[in-house]
Protein backbone atom coordinates (compact mmCIF):
# COMPACT_ATOMS: atom_id res chain seq x y z
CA UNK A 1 87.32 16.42 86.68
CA UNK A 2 86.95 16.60 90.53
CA UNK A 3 85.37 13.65 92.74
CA UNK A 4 81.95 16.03 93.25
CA UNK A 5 81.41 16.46 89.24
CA UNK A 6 82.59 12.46 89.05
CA UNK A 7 79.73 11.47 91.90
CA UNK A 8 77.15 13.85 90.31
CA UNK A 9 77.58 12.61 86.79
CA UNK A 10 77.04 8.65 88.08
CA UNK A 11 74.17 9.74 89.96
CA UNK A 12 72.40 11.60 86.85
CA UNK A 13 72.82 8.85 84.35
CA UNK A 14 68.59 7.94 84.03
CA UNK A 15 68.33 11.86 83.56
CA UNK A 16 70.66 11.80 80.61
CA UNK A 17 69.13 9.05 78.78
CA UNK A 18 66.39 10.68 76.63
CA UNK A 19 67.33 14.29 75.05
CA UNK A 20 63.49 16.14 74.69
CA UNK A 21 63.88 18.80 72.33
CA UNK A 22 61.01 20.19 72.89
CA UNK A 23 60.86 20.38 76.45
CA UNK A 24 59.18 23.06 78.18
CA UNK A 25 61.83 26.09 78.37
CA UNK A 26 63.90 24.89 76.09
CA UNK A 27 63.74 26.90 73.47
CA UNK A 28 64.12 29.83 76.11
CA UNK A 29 67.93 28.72 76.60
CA UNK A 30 69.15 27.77 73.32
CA UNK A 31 67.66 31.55 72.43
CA UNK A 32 70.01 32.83 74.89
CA UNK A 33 72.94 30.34 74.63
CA UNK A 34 72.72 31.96 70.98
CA UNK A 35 72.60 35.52 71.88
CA UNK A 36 75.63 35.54 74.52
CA UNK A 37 77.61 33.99 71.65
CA UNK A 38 77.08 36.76 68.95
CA UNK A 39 77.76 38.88 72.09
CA UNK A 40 81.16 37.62 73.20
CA UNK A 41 81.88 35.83 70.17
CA UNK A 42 80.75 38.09 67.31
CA UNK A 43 80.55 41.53 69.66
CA UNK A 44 77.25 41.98 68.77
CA UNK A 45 75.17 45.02 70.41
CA UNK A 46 72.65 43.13 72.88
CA UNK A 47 69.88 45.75 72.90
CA UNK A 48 69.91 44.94 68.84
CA UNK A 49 69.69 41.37 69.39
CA UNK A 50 66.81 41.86 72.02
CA UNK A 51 64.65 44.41 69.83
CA UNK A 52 61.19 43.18 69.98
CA UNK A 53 61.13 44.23 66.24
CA UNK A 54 64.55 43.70 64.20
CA UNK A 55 66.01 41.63 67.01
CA UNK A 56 67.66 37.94 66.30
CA UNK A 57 65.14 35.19 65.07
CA UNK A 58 65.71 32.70 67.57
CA UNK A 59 64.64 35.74 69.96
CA UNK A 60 61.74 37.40 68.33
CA UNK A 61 60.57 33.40 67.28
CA UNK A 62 59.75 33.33 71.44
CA UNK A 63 56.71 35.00 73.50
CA UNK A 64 56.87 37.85 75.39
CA UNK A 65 57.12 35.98 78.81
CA UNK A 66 59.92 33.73 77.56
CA UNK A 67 61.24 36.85 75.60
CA UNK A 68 61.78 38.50 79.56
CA UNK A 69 63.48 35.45 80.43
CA UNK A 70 66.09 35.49 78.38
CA UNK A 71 66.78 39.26 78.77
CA UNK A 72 67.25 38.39 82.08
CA UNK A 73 69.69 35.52 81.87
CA UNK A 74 71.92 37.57 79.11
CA UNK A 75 71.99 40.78 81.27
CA UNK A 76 72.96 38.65 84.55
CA UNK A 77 75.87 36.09 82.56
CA UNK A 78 77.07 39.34 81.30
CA UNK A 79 77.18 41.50 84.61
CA UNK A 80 78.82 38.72 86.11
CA UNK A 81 80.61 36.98 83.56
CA UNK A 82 84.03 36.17 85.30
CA UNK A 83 82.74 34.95 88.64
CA UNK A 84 80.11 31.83 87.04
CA UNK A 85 83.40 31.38 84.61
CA UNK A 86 85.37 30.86 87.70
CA UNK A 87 82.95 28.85 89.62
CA UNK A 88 82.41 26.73 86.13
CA UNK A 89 86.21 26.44 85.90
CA UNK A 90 87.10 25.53 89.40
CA UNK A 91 84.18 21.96 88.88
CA UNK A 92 86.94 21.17 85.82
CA UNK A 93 89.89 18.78 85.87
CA UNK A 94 90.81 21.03 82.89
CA UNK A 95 89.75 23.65 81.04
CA UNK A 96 86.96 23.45 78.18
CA UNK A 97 88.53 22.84 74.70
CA UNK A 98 89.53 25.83 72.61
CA UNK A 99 86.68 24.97 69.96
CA UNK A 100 84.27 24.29 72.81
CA UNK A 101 82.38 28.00 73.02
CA UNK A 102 78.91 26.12 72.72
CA UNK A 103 79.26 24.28 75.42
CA UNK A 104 80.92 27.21 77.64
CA UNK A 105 77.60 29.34 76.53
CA UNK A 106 75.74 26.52 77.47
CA UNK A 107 77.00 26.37 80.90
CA UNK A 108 77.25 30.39 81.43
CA UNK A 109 73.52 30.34 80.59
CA UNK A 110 72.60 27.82 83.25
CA UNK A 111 75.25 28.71 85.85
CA UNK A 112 73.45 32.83 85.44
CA UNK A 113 70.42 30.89 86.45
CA UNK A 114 70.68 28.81 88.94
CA UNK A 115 73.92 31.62 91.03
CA UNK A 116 71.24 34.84 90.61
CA UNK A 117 68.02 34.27 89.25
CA UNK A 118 64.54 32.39 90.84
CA UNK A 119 65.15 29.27 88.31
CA UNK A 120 65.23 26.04 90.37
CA UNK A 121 68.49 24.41 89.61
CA UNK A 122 66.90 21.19 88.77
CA UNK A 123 65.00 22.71 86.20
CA UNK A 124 68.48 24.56 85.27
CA UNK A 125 70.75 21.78 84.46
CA UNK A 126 67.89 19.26 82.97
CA UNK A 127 67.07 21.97 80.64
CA UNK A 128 71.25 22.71 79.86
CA UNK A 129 71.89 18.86 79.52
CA UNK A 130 69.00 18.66 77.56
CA UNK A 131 70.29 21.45 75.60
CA UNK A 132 74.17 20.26 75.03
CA UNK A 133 72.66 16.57 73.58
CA UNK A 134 70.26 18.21 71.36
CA UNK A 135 73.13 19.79 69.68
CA UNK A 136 75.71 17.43 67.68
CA UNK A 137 79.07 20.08 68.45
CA UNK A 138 77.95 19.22 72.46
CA UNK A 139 76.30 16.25 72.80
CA UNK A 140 79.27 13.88 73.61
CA UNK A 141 79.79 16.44 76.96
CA UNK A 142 76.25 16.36 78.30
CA UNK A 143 77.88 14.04 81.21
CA UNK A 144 79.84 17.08 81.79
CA UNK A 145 77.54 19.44 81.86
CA UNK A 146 75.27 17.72 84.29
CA UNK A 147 78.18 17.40 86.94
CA UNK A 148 79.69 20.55 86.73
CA UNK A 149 76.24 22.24 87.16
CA UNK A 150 75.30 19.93 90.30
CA UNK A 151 78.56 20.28 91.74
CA UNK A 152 77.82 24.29 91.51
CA UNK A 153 74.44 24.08 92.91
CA UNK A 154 75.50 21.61 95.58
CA UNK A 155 78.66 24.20 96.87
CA UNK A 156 77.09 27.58 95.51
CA UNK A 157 76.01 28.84 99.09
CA UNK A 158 79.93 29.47 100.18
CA UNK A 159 81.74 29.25 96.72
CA UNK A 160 79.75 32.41 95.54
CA UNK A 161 80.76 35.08 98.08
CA UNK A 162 84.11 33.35 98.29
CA UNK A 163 84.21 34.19 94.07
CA UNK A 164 82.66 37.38 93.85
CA UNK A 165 85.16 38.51 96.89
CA UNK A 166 87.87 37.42 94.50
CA UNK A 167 86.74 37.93 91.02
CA UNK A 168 86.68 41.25 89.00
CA UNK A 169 83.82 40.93 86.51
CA UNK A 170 85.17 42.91 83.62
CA UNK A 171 87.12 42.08 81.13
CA UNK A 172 91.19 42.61 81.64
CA UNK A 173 91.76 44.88 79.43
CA UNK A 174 89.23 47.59 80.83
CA UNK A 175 89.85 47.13 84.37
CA UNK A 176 93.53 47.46 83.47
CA UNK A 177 92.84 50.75 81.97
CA UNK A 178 90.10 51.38 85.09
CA UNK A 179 93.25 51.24 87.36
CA UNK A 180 95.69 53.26 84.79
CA UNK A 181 93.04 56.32 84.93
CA UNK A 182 91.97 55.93 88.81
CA UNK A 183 93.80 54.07 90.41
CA UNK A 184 93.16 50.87 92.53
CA UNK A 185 90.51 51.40 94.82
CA UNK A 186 88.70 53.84 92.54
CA UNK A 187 88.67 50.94 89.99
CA UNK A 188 87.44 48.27 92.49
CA UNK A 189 84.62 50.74 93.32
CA UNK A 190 83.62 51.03 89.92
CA UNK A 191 83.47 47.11 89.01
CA UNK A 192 81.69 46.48 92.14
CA UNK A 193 79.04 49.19 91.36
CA UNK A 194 78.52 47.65 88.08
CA UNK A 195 77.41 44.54 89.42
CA UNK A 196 74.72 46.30 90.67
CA UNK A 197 71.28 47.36 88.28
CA UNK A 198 70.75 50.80 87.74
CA UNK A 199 67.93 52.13 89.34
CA UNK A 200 65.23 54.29 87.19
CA UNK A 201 65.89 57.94 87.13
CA UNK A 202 63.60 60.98 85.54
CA UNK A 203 64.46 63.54 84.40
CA UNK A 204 61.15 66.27 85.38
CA UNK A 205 59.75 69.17 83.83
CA UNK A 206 59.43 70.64 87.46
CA UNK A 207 58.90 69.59 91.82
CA UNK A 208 61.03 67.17 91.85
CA UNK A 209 60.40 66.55 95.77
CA UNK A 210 56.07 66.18 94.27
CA UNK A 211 57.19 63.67 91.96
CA UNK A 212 59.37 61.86 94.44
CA UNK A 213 56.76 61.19 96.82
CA UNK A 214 54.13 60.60 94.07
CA UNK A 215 56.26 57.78 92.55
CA UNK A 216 57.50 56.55 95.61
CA UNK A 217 60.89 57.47 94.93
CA UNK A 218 63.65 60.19 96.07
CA UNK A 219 64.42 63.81 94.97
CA UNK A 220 68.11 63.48 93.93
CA UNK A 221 70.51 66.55 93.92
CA UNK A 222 70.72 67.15 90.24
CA UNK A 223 66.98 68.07 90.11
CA UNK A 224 65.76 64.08 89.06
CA UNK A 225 63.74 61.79 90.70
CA UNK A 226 65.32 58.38 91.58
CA UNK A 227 62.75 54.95 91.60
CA UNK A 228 64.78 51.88 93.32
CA UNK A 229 61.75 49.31 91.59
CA UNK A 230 59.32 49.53 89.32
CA UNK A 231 56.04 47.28 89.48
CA UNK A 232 54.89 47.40 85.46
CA UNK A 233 56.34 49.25 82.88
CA UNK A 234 57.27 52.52 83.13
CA UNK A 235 54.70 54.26 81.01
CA UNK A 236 51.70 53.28 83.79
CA UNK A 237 53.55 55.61 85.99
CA UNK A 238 51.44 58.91 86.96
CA UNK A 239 52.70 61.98 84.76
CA UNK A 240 54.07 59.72 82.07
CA UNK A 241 51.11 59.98 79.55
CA UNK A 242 50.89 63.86 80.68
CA UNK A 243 54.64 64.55 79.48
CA UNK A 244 55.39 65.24 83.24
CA UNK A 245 58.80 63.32 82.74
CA UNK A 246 61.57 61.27 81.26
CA UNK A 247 63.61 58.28 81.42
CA UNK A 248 67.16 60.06 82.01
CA UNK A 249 69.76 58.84 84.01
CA UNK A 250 70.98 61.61 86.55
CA UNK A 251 74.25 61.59 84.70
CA UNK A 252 73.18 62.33 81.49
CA UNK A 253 71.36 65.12 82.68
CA UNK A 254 74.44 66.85 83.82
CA UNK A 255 75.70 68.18 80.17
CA UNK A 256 72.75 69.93 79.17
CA UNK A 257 72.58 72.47 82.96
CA UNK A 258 76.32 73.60 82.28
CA UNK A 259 74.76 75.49 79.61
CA UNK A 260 73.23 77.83 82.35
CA UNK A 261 70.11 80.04 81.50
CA UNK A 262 69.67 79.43 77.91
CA UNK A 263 65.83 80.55 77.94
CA UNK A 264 65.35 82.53 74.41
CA UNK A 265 68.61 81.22 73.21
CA UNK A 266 69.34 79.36 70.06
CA UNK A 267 70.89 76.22 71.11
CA UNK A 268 71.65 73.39 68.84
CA UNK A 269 71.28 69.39 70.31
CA UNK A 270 74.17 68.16 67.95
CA UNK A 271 73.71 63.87 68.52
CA UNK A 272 69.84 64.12 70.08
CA UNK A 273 68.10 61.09 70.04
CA UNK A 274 66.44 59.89 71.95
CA UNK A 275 66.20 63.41 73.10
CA UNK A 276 66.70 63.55 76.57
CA UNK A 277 68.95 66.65 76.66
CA UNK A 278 66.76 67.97 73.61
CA UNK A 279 63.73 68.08 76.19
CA UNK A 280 65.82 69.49 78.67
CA UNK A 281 67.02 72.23 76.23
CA UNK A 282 63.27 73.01 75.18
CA UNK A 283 61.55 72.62 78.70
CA UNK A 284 64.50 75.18 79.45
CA UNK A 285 63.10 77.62 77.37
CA UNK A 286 65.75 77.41 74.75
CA UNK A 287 64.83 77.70 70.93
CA UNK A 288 66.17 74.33 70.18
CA UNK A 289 67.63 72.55 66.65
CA UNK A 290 68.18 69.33 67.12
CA UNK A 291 70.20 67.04 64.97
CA UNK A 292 70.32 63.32 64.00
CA UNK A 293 71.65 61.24 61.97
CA UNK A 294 69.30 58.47 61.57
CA UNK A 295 65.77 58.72 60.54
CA UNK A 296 64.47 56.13 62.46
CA UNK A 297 65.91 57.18 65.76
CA UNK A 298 64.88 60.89 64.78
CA UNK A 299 61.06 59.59 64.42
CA UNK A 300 61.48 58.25 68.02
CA UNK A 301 63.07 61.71 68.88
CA UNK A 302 60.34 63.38 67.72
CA UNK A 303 57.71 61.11 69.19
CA UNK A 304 59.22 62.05 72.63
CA UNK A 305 58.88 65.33 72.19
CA UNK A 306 55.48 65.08 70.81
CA UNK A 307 54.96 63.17 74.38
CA UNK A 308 56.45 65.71 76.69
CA UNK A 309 54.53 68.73 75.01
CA UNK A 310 58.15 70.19 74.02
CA UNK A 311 59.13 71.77 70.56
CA UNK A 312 62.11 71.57 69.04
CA UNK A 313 63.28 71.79 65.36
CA UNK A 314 64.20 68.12 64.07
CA UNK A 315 66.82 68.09 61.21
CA UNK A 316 68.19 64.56 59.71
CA UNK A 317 71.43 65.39 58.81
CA UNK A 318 74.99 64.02 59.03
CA UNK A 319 76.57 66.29 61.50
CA UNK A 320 79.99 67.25 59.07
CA UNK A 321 77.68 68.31 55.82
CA UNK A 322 75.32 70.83 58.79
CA UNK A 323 75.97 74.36 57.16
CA UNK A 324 73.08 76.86 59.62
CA UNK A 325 72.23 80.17 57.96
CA UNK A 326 72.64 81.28 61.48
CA UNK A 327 74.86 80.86 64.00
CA UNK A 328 73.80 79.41 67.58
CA UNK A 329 74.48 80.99 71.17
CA UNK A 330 75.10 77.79 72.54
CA UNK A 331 76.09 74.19 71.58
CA UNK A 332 75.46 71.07 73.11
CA UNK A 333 77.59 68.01 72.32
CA UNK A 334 76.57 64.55 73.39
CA UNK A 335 79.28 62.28 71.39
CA UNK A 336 79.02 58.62 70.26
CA UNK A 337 81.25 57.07 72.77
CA UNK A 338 82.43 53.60 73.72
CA UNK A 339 79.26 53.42 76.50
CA UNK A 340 81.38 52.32 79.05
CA UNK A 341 80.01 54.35 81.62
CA UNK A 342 76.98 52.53 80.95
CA UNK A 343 77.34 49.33 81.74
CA UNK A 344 75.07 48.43 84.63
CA UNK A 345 72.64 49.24 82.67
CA UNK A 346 73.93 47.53 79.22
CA UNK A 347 76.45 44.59 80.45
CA UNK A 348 77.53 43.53 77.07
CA UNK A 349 79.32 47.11 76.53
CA UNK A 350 82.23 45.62 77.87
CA UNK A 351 82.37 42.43 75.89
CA UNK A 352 81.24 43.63 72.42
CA UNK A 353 84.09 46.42 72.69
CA UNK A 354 87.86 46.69 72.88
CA UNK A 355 90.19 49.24 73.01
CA UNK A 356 90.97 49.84 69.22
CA UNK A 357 86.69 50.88 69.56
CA UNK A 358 87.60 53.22 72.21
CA UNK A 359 90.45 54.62 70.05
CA UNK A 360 87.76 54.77 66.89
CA UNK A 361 85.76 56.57 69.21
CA UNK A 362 87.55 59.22 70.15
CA UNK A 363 88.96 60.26 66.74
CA UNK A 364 85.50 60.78 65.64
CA UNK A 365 84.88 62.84 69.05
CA UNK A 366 87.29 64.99 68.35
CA UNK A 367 86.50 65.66 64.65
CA UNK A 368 82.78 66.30 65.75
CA UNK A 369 83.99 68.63 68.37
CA UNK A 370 86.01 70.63 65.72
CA UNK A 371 82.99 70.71 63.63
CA UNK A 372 80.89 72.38 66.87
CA UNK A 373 82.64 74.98 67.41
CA UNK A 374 82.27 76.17 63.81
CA UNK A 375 78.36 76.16 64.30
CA UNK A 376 78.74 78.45 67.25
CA UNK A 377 78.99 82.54 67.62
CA UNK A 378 81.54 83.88 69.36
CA UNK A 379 81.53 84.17 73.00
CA UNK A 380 78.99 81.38 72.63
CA UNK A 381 79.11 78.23 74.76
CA UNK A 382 79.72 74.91 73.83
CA UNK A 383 79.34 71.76 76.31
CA UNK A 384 81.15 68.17 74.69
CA UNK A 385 79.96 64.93 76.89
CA UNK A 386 80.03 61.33 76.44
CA UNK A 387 78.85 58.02 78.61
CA UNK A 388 82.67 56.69 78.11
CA UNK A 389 85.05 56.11 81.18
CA UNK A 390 87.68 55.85 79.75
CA UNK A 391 90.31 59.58 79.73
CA UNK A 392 90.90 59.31 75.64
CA UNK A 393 87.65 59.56 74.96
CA UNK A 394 87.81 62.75 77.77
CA UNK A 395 90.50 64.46 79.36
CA UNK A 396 92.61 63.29 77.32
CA UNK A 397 91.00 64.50 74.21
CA UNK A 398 89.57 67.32 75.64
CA UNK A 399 93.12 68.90 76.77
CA UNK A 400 94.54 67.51 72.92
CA UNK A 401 91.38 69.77 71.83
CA UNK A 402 92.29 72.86 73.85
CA UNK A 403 95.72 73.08 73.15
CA UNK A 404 94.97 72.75 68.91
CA UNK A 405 92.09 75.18 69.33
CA UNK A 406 93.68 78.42 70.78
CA UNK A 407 90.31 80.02 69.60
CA UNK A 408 88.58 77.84 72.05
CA UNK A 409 88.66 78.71 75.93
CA UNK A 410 87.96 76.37 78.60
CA UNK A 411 84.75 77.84 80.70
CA UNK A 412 85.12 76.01 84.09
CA UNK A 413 82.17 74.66 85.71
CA UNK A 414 81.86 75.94 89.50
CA UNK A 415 79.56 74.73 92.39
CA UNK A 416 78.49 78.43 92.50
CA UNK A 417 76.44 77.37 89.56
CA UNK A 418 75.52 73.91 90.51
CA UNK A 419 76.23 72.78 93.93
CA UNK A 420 75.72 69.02 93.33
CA UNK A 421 78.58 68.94 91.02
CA UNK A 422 81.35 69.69 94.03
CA UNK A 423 81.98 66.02 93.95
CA UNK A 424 82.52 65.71 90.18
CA UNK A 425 84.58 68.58 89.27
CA UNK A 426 87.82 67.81 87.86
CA UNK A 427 91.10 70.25 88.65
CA UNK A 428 90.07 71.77 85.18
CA UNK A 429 86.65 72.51 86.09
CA UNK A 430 85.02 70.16 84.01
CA UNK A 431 82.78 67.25 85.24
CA UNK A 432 83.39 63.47 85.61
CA UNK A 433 80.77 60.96 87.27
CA UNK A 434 81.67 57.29 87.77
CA UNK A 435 78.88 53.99 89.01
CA UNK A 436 80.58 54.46 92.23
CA UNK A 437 79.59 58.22 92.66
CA UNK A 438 76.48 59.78 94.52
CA UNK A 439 76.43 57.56 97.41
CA UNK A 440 72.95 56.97 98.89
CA UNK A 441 72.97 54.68 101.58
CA UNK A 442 72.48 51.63 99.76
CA UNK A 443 73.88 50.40 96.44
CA UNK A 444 70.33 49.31 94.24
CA UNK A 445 69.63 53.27 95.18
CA UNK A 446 73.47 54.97 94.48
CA UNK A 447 75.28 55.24 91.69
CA UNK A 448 75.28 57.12 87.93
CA UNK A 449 76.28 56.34 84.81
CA UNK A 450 79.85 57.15 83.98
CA UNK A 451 80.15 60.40 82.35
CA UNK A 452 82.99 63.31 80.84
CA UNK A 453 81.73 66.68 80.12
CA UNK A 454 83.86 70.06 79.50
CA UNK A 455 82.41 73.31 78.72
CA UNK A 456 84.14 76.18 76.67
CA UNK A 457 83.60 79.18 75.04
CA UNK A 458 84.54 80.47 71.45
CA UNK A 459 86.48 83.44 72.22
């Protein structure tokens, strides 16, 4: 251990006297020095851990306000996961024990606190050393925790930029893959950007540029609106409670427009909740089935819809066992994916996966896309996107597709159709958007979520 963490744990010694297990907050951290373990630990999906109705007891045991709290703390020790580690590992003579993960968690969850959010340090590391000697696999290092957290608080206002200059906050497996697929800077870009929250996009029914300077925010080129904060939740909003709009990042909205004018058609949403490309299929004037697998998320499907004033035909079905009467005249194909595109907006993407998840992924992908093309009629279209970065679960797959498929064409995409796209178009003519894309000025207002999507036609 340095001098610093030496000094700060001989000037702490009255504060580490009495361990108060209830103390106010408390209960707060060891909520989310839980969750980031069955995160990292047990690669556990965070949005599960965090629902406010099946979510993990030690969370739902916790108010709403405290409930916030730790959202905020697991999102922010996620996004920047590497950089506290470094700054936590740099206050260490040597590293943390193998067996030691509760105390890391301990530390990441303080560290996230006192480096990014408006928590006082003090009231940071009295509440993590309170934490570590309340629990018996942690006590004998509350010492350690208390100096290595002063020691960051006391050097955080030049060791931060010096570590987030340096540091690469996503796991090394991904970014390796990152540079494999884009190359250097392209990869840099794209971990930088996801260090940034995605801002709120909608997806609207029509006047974009009205609803942009309702709500305060900007028109963006693929027909959304674009909100950089949000004051309350988002259903207060004006046109919400009308079915005016939808949550939708500008990304995802992509897919669904390569279909082209699809008013009177019989289109089929094959993966549609929580039916954002559903609506935009319906509000398109498309006669739309949409599938799902799950009941529950199919009640929220059709909930949304309800919302927006939008019909649609909701069928519960497993996807292979989906025999129509009738053929459809277009096909839209939103796959399960690995999500990595998605990641400033769901940090823990990229530390509940690996790449055997990716190479799950895109096995299943390509059986579903098989099974797609048997539901269309010829000369129909068929669109296959996914939220994933990574090339298997894309080009990759998508030329592996086209070459066992001679019956299958690829249908380019052109900016004749869609201007916006110019930027996204791949030498094949098919689209792919990255976080660093659709630069706005300022990075809390650029950005997308990382997306793949090919169109083709049966011939």
């Amino acid at each position: 251990m340095n001098d610093g963490v030496r000094r700060a744990r001989g000037g702490a010694k009255k504060s580490l006297q009495k361990p108060a297990a209830d103390a106010p907050g408390l209960a707060a951290r060891r909520a989310a020095a839980r969750l980031l373990a069955a995160v990292v630990d047990a690669k556990t999906s965070l949005d599960g851990l965090t629902d406010h109705d099946h979510g993990h007891p030690q969370f739902l045991a916790l108010d709403m306000r405290d409930r916030a709290l730790v959202r905020a703390i697991l999102t922010t020790a996620l996004r920047y996961r590497n950089t506290i580690e470094a700054l936590i590992s740099a206050r260490l003579e040597r590293p943390l024990p193998t067996n030691a993960r509760s105390l890391s968690h301990i530390l990441h969850v303080a560290a996230a606190q006192m480096l990014f959010l408006d928590v006082p340090d003090s009231a940071a590391v009295d509440l993590a050393v309170t934490h570590a000697k309340a629990d018996p696999r942690t006590a004998r290092f509350a010492a350690l925790v208390n100096g290595v957290l002063r020691e960051i608080a006391r050097r955080k206002e030049r060791a931060l930029p010096a570590a987030l200059a340096q540091t690469i906050d996503t796991p090394a497996w991904f970014y390796e893959r990152l540079v494999a697929a884009y190359g250097d800077e392209a990869a840099r870009a794209i971990a930088d950007a996801y260090r940034t929250e995605a801002p709120i996009d909608l997806t609207v029914k029509s006047d974009a540029e009205g609803w942009a300077e309702r709500l305060g925010g900007i028109a963006l080129p693929t027909g959304g609106v674009r909100l950089e904060a949000l004051e309350g939740p988002v259903t207060q909003l004006p046109g919400f409670s009308d079915g005016e709009w939808w949550v939708q990042d500008a990304a995802a909205s992509i897919p669904a427009q390569l279909l082209g004018d699809i008013s009177g058609l019989r289109v089929a949403d094959l993966c549609a909740a929580p039916g954002g490309k559903t609506a935009q299929l319906a509000a398109a004037g498309a006669q739309v089935t949409a599938l799902e697998l799950s009941p529950n998320r199919a009640k929220r499907l059709k909930a949304n819809l309800e919302r927006l004033k939008l019909e649609a035909e909701v069928i519960v079905t497993d996807l292979f066992a989906y025999e129509p009467t009738e053929k459809f005249d277009a096909v839209l194909l939103d796959a399960p994916c690995s999500s990595t595109g998605t990641v400033r907006r769901h940090p823990d993407v990229l530390w509940a996966k690996g790449v055997e998840d990716i190479e799950k992924l895109a096995t299943l992908q390509a059986r579903m896309l098989e099974k797609a093309v048997t539901l269309v009629k010829p000369g129909g279209r068929i669109v296959f996107s996914n939220c994933s970065l990574d090339p298997l679960e894309g080009e990759t797959l998508y030329q592996a597709f086209l070459a066992a498929n001679p019956q299958v064409e690829n249908d380019p995409v052109s900016v004749d159709e869609l201007s916006f796209v110019a930027s996204f178009l791949t030498p094949d003519g098919a689209l792919r958007t990255t976080p660093a894309g659709l630069d706005l000025g300022a990075p809390a207002r650029s950005g997308l979520d990382g997306f793949y999507a090919a169109r083709m036609r049966l011939r």
